[in-house]
PDB file of N, CA and C in Angstrom:
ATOM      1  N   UNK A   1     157.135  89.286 118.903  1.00  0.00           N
ATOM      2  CA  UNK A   1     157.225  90.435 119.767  1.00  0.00           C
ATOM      3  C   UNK A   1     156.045  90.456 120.736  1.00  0.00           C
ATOM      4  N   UNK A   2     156.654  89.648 121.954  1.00  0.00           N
ATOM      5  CA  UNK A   2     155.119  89.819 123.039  1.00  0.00           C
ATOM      6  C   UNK A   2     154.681  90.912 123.274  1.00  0.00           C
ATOM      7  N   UNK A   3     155.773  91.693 123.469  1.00  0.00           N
ATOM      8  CA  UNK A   3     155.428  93.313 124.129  1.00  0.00           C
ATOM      9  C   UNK A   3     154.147  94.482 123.574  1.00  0.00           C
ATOM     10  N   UNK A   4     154.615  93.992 121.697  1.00  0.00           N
ATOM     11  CA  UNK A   4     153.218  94.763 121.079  1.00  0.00           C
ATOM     12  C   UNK A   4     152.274  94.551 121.774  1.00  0.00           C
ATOM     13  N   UNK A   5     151.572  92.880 122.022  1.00  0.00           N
ATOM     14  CA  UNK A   5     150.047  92.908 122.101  1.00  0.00           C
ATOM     15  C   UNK A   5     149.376  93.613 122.964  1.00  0.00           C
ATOM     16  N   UNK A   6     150.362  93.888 124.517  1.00  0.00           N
ATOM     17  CA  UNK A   6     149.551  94.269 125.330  1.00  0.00           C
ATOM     18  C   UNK A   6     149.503  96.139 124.840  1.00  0.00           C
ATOM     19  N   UNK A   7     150.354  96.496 124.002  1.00  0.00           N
ATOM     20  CA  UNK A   7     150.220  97.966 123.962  1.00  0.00           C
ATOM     21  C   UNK A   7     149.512  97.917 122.562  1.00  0.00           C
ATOM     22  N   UNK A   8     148.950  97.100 121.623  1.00  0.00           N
ATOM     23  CA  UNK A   8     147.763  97.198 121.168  1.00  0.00           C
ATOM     24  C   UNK A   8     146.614  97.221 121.726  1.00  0.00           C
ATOM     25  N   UNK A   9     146.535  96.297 122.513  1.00  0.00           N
ATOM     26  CA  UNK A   9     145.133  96.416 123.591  1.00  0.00           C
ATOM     27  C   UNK A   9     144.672  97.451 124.003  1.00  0.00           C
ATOM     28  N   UNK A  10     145.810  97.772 124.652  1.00  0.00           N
ATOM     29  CA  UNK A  10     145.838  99.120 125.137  1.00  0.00           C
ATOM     30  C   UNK A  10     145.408 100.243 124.363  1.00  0.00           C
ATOM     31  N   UNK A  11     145.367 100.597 123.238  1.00  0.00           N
ATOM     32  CA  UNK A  11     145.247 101.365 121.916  1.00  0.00           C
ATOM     33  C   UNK A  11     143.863 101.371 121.867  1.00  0.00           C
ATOM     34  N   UNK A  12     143.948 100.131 121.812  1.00  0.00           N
ATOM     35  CA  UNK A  12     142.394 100.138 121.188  1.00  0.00           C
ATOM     36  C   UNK A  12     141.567 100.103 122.131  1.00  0.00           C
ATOM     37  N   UNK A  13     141.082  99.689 123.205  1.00  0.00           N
ATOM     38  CA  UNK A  13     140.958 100.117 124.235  1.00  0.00           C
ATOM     39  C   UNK A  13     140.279 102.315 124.679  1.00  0.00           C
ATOM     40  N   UNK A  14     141.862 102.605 124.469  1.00  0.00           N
ATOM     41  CA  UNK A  14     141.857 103.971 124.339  1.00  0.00           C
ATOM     42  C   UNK A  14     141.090 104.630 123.436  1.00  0.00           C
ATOM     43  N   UNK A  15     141.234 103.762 122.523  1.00  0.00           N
ATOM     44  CA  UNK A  15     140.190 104.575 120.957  1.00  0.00           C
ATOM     45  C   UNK A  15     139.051 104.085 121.633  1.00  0.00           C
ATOM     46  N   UNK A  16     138.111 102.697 122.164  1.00  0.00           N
ATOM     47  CA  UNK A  16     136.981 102.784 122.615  1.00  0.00           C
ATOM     48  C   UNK A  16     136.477 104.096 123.227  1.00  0.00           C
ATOM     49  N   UNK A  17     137.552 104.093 124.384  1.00  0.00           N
ATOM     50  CA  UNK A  17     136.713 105.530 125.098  1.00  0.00           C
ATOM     51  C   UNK A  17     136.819 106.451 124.328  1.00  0.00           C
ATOM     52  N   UNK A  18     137.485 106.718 123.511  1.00  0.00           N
ATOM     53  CA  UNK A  18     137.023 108.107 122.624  1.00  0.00           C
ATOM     54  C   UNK A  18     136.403 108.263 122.136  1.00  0.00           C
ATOM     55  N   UNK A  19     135.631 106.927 121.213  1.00  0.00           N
ATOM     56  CA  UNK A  19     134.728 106.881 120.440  1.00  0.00           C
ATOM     57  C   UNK A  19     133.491 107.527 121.249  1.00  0.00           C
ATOM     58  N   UNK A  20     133.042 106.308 122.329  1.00  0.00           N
ATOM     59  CA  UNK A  20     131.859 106.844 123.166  1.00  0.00           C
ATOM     60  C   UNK A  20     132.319 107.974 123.930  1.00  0.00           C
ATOM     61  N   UNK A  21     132.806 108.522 124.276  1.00  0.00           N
ATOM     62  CA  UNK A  21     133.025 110.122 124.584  1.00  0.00           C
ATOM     63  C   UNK A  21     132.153 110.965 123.629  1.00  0.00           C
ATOM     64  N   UNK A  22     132.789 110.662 122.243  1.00  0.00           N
ATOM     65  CA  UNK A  22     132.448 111.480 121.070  1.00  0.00           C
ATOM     66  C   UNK A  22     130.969 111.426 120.949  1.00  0.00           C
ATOM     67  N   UNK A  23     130.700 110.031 121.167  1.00  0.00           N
ATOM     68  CA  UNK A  23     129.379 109.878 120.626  1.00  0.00           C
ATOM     69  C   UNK A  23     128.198 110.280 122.196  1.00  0.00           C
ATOM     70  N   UNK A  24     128.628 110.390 123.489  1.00  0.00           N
ATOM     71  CA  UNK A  24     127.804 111.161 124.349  1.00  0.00           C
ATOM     72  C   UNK A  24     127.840 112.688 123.898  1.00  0.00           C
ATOM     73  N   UNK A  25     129.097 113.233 123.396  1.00  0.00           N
ATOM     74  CA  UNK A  25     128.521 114.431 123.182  1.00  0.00           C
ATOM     75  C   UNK A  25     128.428 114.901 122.128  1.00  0.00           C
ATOM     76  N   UNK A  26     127.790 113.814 121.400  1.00  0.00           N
ATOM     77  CA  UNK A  26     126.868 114.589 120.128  1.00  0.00           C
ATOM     78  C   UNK A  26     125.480 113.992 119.885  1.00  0.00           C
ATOM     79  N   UNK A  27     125.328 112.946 120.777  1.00  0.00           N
ATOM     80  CA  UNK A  27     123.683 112.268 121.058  1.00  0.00           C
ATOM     81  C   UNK A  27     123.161 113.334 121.854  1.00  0.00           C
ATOM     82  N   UNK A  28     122.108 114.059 121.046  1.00  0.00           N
ATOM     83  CA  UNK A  28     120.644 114.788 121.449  1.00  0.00           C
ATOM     84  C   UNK A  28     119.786 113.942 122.522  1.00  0.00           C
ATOM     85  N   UNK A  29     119.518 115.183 123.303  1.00  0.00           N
ATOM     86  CA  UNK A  29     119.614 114.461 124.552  1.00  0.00           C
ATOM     87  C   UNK A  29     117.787 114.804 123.977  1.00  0.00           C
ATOM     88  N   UNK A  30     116.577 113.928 124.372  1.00  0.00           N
ATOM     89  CA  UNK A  30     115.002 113.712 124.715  1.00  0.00           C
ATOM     90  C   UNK A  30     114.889 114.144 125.905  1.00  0.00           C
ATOM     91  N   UNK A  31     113.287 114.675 125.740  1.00  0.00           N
ATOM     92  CA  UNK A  31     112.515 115.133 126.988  1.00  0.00           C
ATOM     93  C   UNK A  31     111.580 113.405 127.095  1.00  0.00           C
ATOM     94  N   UNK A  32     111.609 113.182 128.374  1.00  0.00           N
ATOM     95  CA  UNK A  32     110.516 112.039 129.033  1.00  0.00           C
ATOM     96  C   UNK A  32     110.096 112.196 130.279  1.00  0.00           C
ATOM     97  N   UNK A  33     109.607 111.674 130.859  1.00  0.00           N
ATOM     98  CA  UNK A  33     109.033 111.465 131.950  1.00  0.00           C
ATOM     99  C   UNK A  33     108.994 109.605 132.335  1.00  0.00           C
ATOM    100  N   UNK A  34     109.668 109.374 134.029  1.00  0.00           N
ATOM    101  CA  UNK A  34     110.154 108.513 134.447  1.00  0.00           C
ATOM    102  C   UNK A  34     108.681 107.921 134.275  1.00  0.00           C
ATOM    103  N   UNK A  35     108.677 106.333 133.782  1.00  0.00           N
ATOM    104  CA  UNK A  35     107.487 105.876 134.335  1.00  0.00           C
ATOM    105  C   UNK A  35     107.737 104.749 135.802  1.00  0.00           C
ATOM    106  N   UNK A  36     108.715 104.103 135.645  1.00  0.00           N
ATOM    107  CA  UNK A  36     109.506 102.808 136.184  1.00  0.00           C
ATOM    108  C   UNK A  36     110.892 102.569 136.215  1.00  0.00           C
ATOM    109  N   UNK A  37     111.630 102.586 137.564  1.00  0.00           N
ATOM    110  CA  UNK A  37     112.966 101.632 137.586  1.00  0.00           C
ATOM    111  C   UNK A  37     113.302 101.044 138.135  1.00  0.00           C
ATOM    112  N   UNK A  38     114.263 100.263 137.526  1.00  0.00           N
ATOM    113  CA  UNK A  38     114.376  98.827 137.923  1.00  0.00           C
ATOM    114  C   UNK A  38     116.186  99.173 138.141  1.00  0.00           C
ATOM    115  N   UNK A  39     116.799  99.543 138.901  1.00  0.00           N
ATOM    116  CA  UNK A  39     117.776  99.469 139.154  1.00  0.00           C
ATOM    117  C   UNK A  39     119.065  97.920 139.160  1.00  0.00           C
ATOM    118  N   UNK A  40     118.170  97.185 139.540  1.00  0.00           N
ATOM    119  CA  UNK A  40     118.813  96.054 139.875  1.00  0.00           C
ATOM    120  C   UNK A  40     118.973  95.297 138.616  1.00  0.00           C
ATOM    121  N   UNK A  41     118.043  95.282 137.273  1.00  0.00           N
ATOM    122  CA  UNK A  41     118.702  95.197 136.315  1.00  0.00           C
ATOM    123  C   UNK A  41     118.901  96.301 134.988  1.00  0.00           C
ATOM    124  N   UNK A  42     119.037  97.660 135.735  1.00  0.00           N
ATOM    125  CA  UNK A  42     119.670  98.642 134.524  1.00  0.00           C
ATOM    126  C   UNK A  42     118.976  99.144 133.555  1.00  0.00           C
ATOM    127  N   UNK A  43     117.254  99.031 134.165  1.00  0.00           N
ATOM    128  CA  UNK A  43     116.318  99.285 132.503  1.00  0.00           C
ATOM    129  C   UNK A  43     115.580 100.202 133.540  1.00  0.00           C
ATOM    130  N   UNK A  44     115.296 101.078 132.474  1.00  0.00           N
ATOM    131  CA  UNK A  44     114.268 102.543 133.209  1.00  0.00           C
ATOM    132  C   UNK A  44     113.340 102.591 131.967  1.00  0.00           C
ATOM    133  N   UNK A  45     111.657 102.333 132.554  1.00  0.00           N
ATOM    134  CA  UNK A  45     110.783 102.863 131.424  1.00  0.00           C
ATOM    135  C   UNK A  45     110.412 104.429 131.292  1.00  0.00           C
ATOM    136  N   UNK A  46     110.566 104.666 130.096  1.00  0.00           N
ATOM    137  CA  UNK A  46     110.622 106.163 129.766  1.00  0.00           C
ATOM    138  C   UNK A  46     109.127 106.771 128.468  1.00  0.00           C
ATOM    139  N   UNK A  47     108.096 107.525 128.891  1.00  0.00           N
ATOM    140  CA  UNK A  47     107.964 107.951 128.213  1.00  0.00           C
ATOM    141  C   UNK A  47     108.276 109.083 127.480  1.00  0.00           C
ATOM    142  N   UNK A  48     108.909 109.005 126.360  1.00  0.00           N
ATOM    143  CA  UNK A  48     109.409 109.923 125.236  1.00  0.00           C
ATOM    144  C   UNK A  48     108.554 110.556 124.337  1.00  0.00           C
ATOM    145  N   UNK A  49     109.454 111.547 124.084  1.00  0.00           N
ATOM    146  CA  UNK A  49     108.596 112.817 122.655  1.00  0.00           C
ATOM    147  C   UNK A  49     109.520 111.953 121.611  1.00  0.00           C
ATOM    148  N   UNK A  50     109.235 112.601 120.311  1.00  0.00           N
ATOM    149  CA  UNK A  50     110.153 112.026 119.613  1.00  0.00           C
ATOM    150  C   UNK A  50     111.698 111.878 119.792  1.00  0.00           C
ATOM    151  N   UNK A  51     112.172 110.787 118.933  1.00  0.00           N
ATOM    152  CA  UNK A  51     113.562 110.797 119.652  1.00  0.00           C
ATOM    153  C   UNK A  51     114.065 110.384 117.516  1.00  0.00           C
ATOM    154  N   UNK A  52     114.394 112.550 117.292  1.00  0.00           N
ATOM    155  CA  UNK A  52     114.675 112.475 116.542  1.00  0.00           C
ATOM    156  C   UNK A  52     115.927 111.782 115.481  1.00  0.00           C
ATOM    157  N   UNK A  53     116.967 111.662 116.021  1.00  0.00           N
ATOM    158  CA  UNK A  53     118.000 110.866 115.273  1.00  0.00           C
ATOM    159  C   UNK A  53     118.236 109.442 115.098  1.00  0.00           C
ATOM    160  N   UNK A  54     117.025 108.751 115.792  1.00  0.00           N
ATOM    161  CA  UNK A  54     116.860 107.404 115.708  1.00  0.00           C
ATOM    162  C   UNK A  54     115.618 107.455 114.574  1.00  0.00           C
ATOM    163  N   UNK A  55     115.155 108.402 114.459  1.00  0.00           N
ATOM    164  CA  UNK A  55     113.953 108.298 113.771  1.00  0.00           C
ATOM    165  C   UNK A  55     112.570 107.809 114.363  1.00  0.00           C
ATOM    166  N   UNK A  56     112.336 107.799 115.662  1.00  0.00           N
ATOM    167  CA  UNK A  56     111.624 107.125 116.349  1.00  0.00           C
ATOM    168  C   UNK A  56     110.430 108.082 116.926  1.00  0.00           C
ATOM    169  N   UNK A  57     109.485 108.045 116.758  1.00  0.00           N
ATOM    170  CA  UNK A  57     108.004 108.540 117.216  1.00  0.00           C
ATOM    171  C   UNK A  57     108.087 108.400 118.557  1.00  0.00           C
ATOM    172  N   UNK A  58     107.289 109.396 119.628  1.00  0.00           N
ATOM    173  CA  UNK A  58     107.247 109.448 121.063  1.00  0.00           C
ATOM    174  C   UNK A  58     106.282 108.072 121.154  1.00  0.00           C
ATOM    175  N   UNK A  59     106.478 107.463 121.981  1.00  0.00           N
ATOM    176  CA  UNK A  59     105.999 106.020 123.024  1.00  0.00           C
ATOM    177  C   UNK A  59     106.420 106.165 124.271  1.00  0.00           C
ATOM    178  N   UNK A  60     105.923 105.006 125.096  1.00  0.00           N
ATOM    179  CA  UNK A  60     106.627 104.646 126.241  1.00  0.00           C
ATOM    180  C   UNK A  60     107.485 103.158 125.931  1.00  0.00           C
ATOM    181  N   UNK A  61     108.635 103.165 126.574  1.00  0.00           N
ATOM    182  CA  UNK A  61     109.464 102.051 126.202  1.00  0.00           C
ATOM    183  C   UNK A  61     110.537 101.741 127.021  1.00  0.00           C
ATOM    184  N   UNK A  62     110.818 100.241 127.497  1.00  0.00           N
ATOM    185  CA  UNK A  62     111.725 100.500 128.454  1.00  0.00           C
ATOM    186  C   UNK A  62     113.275 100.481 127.644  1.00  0.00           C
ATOM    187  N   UNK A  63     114.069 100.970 128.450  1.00  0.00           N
ATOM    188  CA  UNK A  63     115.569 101.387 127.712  1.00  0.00           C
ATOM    189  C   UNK A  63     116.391 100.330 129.484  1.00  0.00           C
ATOM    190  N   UNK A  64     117.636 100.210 128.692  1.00  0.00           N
ATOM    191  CA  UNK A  64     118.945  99.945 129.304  1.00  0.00           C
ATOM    192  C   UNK A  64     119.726 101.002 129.494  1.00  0.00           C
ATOM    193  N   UNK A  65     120.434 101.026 130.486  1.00  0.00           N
ATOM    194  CA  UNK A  65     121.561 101.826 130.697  1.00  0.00           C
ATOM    195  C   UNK A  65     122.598 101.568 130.698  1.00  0.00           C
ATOM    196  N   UNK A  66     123.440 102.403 130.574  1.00  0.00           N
ATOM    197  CA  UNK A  66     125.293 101.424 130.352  1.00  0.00           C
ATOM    198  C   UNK A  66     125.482 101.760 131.752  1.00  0.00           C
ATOM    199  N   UNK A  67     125.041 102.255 133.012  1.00  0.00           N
ATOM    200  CA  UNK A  67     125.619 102.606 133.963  1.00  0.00           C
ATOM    201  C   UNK A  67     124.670 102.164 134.920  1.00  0.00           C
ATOM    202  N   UNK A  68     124.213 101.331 135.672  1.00  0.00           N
ATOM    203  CA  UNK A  68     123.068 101.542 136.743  1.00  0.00           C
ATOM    204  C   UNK A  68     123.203 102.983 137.767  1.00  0.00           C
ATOM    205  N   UNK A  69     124.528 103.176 137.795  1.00  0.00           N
ATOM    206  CA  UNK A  69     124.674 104.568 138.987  1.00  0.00           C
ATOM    207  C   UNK A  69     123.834 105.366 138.144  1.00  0.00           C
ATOM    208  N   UNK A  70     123.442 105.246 136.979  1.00  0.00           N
ATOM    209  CA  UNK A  70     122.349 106.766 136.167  1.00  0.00           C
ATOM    210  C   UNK A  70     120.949 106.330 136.825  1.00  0.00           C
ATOM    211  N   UNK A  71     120.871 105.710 137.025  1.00  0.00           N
ATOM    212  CA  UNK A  71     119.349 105.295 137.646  1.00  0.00           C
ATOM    213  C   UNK A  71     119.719 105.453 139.230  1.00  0.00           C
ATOM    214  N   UNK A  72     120.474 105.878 140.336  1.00  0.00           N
ATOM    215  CA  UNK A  72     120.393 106.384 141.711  1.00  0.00           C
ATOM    216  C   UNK A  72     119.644 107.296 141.972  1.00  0.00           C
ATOM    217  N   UNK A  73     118.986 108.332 140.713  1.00  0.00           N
ATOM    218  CA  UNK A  73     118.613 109.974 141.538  1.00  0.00           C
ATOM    219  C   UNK A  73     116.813 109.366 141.001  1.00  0.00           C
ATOM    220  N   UNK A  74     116.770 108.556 139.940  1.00  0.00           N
ATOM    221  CA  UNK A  74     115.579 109.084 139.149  1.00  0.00           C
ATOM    222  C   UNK A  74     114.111 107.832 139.969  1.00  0.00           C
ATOM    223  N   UNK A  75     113.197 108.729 139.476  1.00  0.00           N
ATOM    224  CA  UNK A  75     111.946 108.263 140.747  1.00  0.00           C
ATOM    225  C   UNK A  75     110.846 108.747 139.291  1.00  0.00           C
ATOM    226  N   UNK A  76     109.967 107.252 139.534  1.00  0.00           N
ATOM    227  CA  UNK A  76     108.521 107.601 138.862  1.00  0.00           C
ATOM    228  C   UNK A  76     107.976 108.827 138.899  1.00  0.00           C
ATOM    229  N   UNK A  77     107.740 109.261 137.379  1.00  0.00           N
ATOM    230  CA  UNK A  77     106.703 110.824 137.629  1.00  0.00           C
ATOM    231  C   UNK A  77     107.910 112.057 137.295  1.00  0.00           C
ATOM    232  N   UNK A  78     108.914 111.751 137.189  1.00  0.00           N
ATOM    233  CA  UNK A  78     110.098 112.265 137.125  1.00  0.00           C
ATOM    234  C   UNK A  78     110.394 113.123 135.766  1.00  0.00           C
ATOM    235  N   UNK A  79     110.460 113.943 134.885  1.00  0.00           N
ATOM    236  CA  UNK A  79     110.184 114.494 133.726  1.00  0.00           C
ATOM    237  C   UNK A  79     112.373 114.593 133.820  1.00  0.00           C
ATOM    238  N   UNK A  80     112.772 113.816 132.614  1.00  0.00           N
ATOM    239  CA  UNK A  80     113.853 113.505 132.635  1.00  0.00           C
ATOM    240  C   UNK A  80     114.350 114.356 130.862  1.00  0.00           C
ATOM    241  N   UNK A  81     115.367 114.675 130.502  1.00  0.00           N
ATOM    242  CA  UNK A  81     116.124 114.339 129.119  1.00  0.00           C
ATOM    243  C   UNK A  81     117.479 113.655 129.701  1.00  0.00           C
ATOM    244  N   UNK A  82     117.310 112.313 128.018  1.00  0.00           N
ATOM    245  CA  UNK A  82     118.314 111.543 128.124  1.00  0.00           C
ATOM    246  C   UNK A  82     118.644 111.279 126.553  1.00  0.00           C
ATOM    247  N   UNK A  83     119.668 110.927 126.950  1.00  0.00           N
ATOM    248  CA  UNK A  83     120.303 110.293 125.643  1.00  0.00           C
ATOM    249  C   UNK A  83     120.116 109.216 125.183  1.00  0.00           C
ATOM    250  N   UNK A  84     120.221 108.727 124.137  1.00  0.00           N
ATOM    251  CA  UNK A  84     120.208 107.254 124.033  1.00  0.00           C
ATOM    252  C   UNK A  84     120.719 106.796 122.520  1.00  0.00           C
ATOM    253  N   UNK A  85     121.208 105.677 122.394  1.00  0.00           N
ATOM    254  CA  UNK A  85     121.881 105.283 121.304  1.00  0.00           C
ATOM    255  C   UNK A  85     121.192 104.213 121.255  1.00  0.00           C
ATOM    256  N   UNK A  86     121.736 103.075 119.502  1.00  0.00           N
ATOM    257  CA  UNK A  86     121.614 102.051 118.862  1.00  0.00           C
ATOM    258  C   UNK A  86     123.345 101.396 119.154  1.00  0.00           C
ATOM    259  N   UNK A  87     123.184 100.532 120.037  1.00  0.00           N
ATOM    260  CA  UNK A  87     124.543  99.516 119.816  1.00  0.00           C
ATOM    261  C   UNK A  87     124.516  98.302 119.714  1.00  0.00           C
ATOM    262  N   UNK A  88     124.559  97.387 119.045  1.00  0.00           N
ATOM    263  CA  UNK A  88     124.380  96.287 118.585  1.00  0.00           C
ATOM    264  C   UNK A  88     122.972  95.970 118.081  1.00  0.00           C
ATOM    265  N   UNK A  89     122.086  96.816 117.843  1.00  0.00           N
ATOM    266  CA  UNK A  89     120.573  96.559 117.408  1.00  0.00           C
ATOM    267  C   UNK A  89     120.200  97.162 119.342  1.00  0.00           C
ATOM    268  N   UNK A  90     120.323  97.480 119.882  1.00  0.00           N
ATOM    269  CA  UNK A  90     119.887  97.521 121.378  1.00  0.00           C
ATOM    270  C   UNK A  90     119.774  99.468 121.780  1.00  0.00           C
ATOM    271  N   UNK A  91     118.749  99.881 122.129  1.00  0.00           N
ATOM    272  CA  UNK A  91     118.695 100.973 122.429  1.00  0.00           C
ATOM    273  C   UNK A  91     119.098 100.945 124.120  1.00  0.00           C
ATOM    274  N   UNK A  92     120.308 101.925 124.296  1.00  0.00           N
ATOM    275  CA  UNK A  92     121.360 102.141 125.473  1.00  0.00           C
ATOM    276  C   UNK A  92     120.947 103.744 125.772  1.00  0.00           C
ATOM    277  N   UNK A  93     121.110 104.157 126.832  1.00  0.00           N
ATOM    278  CA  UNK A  93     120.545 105.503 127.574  1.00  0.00           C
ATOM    279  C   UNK A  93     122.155 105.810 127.589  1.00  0.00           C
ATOM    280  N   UNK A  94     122.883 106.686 127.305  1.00  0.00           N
ATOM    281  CA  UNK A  94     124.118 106.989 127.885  1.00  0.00           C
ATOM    282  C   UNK A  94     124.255 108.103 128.903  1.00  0.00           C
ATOM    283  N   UNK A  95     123.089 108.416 128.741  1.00  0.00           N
ATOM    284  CA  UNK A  95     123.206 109.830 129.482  1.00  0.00           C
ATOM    285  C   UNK A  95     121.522 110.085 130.242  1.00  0.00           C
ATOM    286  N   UNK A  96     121.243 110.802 131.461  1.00  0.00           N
ATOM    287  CA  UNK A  96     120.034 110.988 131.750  1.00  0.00           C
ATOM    288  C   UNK A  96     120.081 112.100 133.166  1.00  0.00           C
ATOM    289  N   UNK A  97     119.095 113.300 132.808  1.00  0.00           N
ATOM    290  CA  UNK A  97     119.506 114.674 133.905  1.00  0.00           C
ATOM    291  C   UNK A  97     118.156 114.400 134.220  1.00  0.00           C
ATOM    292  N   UNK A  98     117.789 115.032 135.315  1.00  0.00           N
ATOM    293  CA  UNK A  98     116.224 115.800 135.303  1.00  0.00           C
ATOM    294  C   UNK A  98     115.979 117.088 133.906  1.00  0.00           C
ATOM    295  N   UNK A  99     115.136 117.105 134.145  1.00  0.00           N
ATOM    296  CA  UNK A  99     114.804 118.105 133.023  1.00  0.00           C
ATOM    297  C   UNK A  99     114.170 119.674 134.040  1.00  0.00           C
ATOM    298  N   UNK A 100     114.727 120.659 133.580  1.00  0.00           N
ATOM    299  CA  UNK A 100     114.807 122.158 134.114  1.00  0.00           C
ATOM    300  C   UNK A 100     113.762 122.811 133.395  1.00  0.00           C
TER     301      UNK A 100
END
């Protein structure tokens, strides 16, 4: 039956985005401040307060983004909260505002 595979793909696929949907909105978003970005390859250094659900003590550290368009607004000196996850062993920013 050829027809299944492509509407498995499709499935699963669909469950991807739900998953990370789910998981942007329940990752606690950190207070930082911009130190550095690098747009062109997708990493913004951030110093952070703690970044409680990773278990991780405030540092400065550079992070990846799943999106480079999240890095268009943000500028050194910049006092940011962002999100960020563990995916494959790799800390990912999914999310990043100015901070109010």
């Amino acid at each position: 039956m050829p027809t299944r595979r492509p509407i498995l793909t499709l499935a699963a696929l669909v469950m991807a985005l739900f998953v990370a949907l789910a998981q942007a909105t329940k990752t606690p978003m950190t207070l930082g401040v911009v130190k550095k970005v690098d747009a062109e390859t997708g990493k913004v250094t951030i110093q952070h307060g703690e970044i409680q659900h990773l278990d991780m003590p405030g540092m400065t550290m550079v992070f990846t983004v799943n999106n480079k368009a999240l890095l268009a607004h943000l500028k050194p000196g910049e006092k940011v909260n962002f999100s960020v996850v563990s995916e494959a062993g790799k800390l990912l920013i999914i999310d990043i505002q100015p901070a109010r």
